[in-house]
N, C-alpha and C. Protein backbone atom coordinates (compact mmCIF):
# COMPACT_ATOMS: atom_id res chain seq x y z
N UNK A 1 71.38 51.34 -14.50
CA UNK A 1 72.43 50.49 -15.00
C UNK A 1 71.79 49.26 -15.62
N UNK A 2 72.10 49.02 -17.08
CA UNK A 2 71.32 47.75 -17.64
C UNK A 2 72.28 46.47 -17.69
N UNK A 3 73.58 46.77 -17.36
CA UNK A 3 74.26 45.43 -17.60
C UNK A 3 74.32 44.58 -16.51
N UNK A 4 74.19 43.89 -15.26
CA UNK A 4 74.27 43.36 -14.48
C UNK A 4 74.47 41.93 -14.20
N UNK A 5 75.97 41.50 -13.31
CA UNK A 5 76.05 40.29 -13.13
C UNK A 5 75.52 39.90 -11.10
N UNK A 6 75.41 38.84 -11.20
CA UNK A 6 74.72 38.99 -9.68
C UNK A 6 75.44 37.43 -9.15
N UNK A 7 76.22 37.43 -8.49
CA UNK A 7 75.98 36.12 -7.79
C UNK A 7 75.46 35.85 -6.23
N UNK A 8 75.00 34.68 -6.35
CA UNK A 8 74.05 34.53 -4.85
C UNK A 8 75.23 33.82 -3.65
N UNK A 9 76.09 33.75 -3.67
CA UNK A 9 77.06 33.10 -3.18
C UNK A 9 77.79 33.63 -2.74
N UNK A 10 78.42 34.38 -2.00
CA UNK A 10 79.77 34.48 -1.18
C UNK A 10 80.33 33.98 -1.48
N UNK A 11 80.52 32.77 -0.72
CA UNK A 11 81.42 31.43 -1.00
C UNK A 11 82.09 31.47 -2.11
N UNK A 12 80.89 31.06 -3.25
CA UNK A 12 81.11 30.73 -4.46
C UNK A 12 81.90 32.41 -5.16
N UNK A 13 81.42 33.40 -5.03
CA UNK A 13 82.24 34.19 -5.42
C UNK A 13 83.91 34.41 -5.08
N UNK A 14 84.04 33.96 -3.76
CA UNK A 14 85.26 33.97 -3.11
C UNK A 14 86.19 32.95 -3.78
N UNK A 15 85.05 31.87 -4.25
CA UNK A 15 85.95 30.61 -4.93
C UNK A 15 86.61 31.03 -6.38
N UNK A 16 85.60 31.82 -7.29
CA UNK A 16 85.80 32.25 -8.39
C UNK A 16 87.17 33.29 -8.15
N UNK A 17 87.23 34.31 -7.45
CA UNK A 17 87.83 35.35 -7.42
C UNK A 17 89.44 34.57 -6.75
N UNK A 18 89.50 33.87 -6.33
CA UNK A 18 90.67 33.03 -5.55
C UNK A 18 90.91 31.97 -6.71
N UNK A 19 90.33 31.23 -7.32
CA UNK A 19 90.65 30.35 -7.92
C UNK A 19 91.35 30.89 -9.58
N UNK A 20 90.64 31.86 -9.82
CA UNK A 20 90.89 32.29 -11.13
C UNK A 20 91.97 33.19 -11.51
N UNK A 21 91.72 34.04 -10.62
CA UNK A 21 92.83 36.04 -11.06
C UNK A 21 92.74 36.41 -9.34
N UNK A 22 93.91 36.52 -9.57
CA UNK A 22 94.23 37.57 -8.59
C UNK A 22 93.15 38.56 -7.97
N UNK A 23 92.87 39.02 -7.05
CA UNK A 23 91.86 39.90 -6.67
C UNK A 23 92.39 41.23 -7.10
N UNK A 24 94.02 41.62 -7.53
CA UNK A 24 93.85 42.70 -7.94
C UNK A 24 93.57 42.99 -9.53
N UNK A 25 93.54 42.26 -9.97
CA UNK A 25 93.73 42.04 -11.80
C UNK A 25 92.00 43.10 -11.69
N UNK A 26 92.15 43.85 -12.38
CA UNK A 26 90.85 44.93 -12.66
C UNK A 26 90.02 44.16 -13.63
N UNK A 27 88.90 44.77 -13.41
CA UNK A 27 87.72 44.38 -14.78
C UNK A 27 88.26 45.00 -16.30
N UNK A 28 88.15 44.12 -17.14
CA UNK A 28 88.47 45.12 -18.49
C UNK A 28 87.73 45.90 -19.01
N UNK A 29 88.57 46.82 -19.47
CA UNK A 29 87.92 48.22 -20.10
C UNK A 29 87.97 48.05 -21.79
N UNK A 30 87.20 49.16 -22.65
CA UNK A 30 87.04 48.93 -24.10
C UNK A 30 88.59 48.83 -24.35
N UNK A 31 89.76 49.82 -23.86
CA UNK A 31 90.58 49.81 -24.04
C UNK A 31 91.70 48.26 -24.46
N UNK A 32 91.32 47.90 -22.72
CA UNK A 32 92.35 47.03 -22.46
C UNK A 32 91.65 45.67 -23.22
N UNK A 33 89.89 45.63 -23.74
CA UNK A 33 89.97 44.72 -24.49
C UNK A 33 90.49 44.02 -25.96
N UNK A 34 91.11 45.50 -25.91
CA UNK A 34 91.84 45.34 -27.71
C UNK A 34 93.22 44.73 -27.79
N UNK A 35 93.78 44.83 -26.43
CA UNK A 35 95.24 44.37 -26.27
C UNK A 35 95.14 42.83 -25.87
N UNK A 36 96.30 42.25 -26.38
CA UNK A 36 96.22 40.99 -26.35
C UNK A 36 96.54 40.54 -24.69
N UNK A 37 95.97 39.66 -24.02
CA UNK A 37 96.25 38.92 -22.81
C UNK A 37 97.60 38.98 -22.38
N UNK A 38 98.00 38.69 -21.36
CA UNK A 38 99.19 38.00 -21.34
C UNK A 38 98.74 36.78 -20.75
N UNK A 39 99.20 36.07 -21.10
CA UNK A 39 99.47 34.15 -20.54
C UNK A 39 99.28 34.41 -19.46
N UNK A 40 97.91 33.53 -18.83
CA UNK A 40 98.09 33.31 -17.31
C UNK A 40 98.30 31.50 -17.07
N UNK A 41 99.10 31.40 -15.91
CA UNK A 41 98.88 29.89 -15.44
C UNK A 41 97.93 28.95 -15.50
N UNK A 42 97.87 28.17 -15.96
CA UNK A 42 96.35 27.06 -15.91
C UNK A 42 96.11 26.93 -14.61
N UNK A 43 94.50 27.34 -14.03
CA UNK A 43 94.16 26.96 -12.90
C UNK A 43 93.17 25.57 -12.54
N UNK A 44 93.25 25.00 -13.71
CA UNK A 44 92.67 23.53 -13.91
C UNK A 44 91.62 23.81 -13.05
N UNK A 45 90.57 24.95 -13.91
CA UNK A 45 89.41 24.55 -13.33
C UNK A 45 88.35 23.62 -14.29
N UNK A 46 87.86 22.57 -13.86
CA UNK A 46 86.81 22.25 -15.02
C UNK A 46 85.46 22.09 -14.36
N UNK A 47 84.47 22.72 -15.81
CA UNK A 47 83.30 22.77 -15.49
C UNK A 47 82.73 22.15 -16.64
N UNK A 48 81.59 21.16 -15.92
CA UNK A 48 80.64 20.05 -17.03
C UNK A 48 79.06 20.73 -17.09
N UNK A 49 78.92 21.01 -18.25
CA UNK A 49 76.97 21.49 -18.35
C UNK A 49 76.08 20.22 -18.05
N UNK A 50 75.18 20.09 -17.06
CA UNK A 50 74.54 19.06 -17.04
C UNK A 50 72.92 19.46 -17.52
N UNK A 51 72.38 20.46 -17.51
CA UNK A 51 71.35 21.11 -18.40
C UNK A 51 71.46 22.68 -18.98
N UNK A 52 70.72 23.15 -20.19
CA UNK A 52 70.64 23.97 -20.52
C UNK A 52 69.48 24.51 -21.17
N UNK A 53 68.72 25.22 -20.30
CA UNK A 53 67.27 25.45 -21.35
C UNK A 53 66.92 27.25 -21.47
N UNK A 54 66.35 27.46 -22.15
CA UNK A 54 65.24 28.55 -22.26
C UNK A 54 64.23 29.27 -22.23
N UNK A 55 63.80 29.82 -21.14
CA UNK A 55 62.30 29.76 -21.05
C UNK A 55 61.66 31.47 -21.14
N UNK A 56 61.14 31.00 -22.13
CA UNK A 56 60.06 32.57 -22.53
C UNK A 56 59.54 33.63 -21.56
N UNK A 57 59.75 34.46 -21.57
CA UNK A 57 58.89 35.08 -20.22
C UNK A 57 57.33 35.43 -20.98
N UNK A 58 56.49 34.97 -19.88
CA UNK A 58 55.13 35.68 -20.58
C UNK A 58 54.34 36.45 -21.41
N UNK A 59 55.30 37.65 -21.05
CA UNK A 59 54.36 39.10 -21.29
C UNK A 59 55.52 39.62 -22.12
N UNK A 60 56.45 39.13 -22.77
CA UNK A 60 57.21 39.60 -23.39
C UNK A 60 56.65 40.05 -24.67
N UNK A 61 56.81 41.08 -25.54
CA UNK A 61 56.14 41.64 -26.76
C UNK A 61 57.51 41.74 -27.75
N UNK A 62 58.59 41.23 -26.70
CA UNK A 62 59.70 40.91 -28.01
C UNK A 62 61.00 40.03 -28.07
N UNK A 63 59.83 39.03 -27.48
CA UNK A 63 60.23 37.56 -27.66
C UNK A 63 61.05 37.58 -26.76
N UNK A 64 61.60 38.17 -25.48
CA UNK A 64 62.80 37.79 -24.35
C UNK A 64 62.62 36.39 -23.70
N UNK A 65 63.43 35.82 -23.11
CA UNK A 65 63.61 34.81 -22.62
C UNK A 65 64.49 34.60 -21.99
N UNK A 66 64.61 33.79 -20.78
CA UNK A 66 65.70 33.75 -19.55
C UNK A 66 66.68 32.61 -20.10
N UNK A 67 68.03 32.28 -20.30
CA UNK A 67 68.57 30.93 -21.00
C UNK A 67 69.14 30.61 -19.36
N UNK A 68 69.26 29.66 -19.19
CA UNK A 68 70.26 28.89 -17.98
C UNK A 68 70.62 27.51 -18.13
N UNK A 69 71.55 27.78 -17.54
CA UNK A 69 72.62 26.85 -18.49
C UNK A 69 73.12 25.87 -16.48
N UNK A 70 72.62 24.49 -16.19
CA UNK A 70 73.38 24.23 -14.40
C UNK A 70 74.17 23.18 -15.19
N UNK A 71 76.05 23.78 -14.67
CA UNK A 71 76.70 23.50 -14.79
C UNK A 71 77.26 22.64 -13.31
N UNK A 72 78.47 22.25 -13.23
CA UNK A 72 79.43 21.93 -12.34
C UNK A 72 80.86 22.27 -12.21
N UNK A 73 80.87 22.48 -10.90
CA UNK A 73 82.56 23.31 -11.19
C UNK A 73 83.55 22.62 -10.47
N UNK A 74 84.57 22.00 -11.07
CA UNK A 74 85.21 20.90 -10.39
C UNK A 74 84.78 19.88 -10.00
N UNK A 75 83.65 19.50 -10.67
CA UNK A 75 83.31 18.39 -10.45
C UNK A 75 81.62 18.05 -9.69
N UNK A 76 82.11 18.78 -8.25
CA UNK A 76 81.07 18.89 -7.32
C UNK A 76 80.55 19.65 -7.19
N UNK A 77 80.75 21.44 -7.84
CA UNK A 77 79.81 22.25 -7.18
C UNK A 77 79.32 22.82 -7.95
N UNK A 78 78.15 22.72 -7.58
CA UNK A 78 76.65 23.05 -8.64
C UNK A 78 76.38 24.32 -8.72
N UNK A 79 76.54 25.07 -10.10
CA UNK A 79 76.51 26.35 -10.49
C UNK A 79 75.34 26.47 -11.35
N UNK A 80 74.55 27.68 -11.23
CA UNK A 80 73.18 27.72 -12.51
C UNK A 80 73.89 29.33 -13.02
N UNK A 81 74.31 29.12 -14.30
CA UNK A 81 74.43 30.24 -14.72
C UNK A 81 73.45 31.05 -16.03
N UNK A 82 72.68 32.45 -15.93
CA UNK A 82 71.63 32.34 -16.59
C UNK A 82 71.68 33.64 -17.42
N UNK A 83 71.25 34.14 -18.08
CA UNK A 83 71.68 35.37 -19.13
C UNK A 83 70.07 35.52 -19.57
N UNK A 84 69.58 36.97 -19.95
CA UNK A 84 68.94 37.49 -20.24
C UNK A 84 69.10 38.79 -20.65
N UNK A 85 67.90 39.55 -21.65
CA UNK A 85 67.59 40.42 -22.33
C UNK A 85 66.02 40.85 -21.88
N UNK A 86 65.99 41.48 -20.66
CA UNK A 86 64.68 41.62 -20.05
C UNK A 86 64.33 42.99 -21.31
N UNK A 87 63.35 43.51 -21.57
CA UNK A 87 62.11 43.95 -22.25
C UNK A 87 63.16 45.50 -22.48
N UNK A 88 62.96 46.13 -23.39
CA UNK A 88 63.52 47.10 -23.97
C UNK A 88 62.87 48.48 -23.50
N UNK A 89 63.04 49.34 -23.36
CA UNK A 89 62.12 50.88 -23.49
C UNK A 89 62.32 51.27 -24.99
N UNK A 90 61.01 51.72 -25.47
CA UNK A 90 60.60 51.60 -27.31
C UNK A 90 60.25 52.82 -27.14
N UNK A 91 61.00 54.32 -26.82
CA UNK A 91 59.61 55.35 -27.19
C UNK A 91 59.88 55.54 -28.28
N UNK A 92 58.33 55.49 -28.93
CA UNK A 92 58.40 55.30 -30.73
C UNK A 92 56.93 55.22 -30.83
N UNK A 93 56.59 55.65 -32.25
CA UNK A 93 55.03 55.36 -32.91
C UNK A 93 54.46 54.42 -32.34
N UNK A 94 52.77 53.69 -32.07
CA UNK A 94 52.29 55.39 -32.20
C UNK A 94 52.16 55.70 -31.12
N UNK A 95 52.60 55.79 -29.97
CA UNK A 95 51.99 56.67 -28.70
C UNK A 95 53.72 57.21 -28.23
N UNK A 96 54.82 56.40 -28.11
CA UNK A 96 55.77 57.54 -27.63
C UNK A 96 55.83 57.07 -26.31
N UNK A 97 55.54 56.36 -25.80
CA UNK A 97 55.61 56.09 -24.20
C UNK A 97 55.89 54.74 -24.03
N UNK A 98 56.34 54.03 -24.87
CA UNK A 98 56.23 52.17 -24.70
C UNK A 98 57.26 52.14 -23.90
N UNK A 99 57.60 52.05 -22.44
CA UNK A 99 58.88 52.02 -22.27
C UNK A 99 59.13 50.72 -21.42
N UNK A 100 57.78 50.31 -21.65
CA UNK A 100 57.98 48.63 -20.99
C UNK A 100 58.55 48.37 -19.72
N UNK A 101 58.90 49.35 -18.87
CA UNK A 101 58.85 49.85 -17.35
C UNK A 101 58.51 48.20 -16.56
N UNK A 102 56.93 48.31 -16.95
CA UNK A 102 56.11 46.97 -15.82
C UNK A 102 56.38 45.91 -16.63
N UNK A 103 56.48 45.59 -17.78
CA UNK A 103 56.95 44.07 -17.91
C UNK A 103 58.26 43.86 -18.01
N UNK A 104 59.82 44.72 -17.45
CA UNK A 104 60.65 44.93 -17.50
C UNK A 104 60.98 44.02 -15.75
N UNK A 105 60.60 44.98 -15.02
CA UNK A 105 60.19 44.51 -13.72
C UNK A 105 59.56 43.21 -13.45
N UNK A 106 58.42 42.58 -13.58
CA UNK A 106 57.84 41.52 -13.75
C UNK A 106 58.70 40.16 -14.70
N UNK A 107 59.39 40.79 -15.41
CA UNK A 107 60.92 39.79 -15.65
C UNK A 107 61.31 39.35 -15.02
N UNK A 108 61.84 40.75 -14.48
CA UNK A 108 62.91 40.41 -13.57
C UNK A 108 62.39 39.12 -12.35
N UNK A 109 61.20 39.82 -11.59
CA UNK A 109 61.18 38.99 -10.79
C UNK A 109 60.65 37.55 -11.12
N UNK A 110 60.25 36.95 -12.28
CA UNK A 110 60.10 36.12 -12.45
C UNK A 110 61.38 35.43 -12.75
N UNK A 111 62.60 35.74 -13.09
CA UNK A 111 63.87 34.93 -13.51
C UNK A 111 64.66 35.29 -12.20
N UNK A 112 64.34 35.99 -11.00
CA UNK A 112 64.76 35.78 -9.74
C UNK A 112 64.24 34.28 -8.88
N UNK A 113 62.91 34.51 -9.28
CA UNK A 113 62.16 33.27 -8.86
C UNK A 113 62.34 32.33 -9.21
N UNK A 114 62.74 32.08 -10.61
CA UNK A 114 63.42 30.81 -11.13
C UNK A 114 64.79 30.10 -10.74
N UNK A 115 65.17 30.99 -10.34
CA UNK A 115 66.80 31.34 -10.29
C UNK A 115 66.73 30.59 -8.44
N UNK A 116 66.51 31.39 -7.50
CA UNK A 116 66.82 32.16 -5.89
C UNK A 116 67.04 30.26 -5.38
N UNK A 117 66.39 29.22 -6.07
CA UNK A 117 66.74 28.28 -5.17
C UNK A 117 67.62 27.26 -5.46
N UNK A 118 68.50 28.11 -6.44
CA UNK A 118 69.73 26.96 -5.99
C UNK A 118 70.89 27.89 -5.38
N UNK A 119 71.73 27.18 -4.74
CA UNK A 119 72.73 27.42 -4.21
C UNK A 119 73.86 28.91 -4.64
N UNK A 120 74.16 28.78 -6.07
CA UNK A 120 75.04 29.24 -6.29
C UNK A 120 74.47 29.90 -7.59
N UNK A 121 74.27 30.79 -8.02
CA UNK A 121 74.01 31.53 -9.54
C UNK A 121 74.75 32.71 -9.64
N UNK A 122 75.05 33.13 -11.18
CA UNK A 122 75.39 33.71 -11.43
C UNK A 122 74.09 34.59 -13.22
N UNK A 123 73.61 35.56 -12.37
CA UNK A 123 72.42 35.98 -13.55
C UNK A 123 72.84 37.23 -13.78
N UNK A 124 73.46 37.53 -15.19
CA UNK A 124 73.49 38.54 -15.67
C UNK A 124 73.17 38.62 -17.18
N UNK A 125 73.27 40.43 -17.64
CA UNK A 125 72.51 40.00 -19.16
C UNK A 125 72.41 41.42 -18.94
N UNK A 126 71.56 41.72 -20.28
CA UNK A 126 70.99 43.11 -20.48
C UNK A 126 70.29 43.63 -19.73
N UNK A 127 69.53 43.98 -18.49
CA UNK A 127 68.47 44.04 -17.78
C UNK A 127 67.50 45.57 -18.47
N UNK A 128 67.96 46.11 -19.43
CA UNK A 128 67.41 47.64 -19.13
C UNK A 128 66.83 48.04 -17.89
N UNK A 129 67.58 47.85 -16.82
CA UNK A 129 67.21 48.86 -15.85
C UNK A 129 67.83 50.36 -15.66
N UNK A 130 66.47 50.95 -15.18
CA UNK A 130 66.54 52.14 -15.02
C UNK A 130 66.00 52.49 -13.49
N UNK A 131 66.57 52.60 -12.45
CA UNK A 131 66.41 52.35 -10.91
C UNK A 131 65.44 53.91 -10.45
N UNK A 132 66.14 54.92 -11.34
CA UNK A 132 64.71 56.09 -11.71
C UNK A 132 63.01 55.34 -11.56
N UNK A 133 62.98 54.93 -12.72
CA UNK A 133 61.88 54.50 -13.35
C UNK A 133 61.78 53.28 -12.89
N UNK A 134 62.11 52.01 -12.84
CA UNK A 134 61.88 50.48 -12.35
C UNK A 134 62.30 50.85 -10.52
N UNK A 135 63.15 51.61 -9.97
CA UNK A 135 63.03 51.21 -8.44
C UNK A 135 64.20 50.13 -8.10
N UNK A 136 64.29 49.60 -7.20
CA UNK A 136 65.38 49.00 -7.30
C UNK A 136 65.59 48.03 -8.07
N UNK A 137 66.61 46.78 -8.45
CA UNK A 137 66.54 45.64 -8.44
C UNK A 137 66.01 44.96 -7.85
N UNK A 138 65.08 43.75 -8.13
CA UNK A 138 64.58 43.12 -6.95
C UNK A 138 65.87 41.86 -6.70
N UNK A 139 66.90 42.17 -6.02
CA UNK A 139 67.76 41.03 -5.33
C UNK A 139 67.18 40.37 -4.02
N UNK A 140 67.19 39.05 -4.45
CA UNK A 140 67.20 38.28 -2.99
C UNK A 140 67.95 38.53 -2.10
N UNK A 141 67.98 37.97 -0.51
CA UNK A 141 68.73 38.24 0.33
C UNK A 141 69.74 37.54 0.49
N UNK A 142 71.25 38.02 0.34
CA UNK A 142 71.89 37.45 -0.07
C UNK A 142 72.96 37.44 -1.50
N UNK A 143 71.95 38.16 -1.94
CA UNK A 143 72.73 38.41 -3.60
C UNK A 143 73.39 39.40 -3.93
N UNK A 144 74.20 39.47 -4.54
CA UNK A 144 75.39 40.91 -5.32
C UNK A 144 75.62 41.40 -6.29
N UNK A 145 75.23 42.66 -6.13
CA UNK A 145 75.47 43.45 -7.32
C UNK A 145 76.94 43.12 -8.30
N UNK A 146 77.26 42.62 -8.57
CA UNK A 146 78.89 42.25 -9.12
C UNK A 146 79.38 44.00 -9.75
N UNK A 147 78.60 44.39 -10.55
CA UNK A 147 78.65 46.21 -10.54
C UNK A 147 79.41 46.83 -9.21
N UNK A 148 78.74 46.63 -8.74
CA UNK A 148 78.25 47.82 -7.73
C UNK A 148 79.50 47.32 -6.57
N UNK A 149 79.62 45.56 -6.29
CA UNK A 149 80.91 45.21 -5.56
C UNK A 149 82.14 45.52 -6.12
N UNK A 150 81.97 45.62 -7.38
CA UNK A 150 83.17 45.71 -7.77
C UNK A 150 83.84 46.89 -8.30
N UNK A 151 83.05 47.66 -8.63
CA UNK A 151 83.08 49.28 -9.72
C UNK A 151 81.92 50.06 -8.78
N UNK A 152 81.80 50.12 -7.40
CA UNK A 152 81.11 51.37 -7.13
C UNK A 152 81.75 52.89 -7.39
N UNK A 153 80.51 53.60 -7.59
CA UNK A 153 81.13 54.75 -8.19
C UNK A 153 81.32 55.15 -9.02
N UNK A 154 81.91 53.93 -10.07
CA UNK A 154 81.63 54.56 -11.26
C UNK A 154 80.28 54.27 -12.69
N UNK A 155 80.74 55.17 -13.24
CA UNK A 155 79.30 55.22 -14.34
C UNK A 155 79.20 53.68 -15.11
N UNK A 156 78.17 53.16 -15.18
CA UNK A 156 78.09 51.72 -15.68
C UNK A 156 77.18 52.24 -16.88
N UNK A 157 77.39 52.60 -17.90
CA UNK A 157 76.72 53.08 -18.94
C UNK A 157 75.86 52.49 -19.98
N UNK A 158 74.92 52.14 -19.81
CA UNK A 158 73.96 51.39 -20.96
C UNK A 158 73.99 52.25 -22.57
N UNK A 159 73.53 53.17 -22.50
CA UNK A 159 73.93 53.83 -23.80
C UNK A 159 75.02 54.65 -23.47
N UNK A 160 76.13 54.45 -24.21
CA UNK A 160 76.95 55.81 -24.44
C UNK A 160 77.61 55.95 -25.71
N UNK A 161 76.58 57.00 -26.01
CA UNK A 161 76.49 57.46 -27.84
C UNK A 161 77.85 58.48 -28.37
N UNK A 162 78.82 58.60 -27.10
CA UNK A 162 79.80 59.65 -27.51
C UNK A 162 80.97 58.52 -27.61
N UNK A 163 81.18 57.37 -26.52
CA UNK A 163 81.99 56.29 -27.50
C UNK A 163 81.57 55.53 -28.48
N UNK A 164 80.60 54.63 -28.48
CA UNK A 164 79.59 54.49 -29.63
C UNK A 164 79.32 55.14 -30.58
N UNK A 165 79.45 55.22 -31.32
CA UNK A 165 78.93 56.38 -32.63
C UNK A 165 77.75 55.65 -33.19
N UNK A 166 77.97 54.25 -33.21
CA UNK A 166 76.51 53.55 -34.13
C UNK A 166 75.60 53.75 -33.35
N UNK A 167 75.39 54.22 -32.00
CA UNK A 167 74.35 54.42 -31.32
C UNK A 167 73.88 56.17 -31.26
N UNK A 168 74.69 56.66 -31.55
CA UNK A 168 74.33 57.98 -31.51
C UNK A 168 72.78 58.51 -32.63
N UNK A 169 72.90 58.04 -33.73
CA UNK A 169 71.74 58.44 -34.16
C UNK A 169 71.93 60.27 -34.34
N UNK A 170 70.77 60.79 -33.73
CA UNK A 170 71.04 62.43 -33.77
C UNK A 170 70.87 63.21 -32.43
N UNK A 171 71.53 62.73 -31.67
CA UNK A 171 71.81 62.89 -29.95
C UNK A 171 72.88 62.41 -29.36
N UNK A 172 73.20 62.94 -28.37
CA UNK A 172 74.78 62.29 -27.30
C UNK A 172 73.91 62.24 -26.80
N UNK A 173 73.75 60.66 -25.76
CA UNK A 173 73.29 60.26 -24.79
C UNK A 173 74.43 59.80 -24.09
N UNK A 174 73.99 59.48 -22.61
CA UNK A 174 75.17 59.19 -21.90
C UNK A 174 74.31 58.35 -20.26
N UNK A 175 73.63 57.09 -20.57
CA UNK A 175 72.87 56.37 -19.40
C UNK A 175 73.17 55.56 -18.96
């Protein structure tokens, strides 16, 4: 699964999920993103950015970088929210095997490490993971799959070339 949101918080998830929508309101689908909203109540939440930076990962060969953005939520509670595009799998000229596996991994745990000591985060983004090939996520103790809490079971699809057509190319994939 390459899309992944994670928060380190309980709390803070409990706050989000209570403060915002209903716990039954579902995640949106391609579907339901085409239809217009309906009006929900203002839950007067406000949140102030007090930094926002970018930082390169090392060994990246195509330019990735972790962005995080520590905000505040209502005022007092200190949120780091961070987005990434960890390292791609390239099989392609000339060898066919670039699949960037180990500096995919070595991302990761470096924008865990950046991340694990504040309080409350929320890190999601592209991860290309492949739990085959990379092994698990490396989550701290403590942290949540937002996937996996919320949609276990079902298929979380990084490529899928049969709704996608611009991704299809000359294959149905389905990962």
């Amino acid at each position: 699964m390459a899309l992944r949101a994670v928060a380190a918080s309980r709390g803070l998830r409990r706050f989000f999920s209570t403060s915002t929508l209903p716990s039954s309101n579902p995640l949106p689908t391609a579907d339901s993103a085409l239809q217009k909203p309906e009006a929900e109540p203002s839950t007067n939440l406000f949140i102030s950015v007090k930094s926002f930076s970018c930082k390169p990962f090392r060994n990246s060969k195509m330019g990735r970088e972790l962005c995080i953005a520590e905000v505040e939520v209502q005022g007092d509670k200190p949120l780091v929210v961070a987005t990434s595009h960890l390292e791609s799998p390239s099989p392609g000229p000339p060898k066919w095997d670039q699949m960037f596996s180990k500096e995919c991994v070595e991302q990761a745990k470096d924008a865990i490490n950046l991340l694990e000591k504040n309080p409350n985060v929320i890190f999601c983004g592209d991860m290309n993971w492949d739990d085959k090939l990379d092994g698990q996520f490396p989550f701290p103790d403590g942290w949540v799959d937002a996937w996996m809490e919320l949609r276990a079971g079902e298929n979380g699809w990084t490529y899928d070339t049969k709704t996608n057509q611009m991704l299809s190319g000359n294959r149905t994939l389905q990962k």
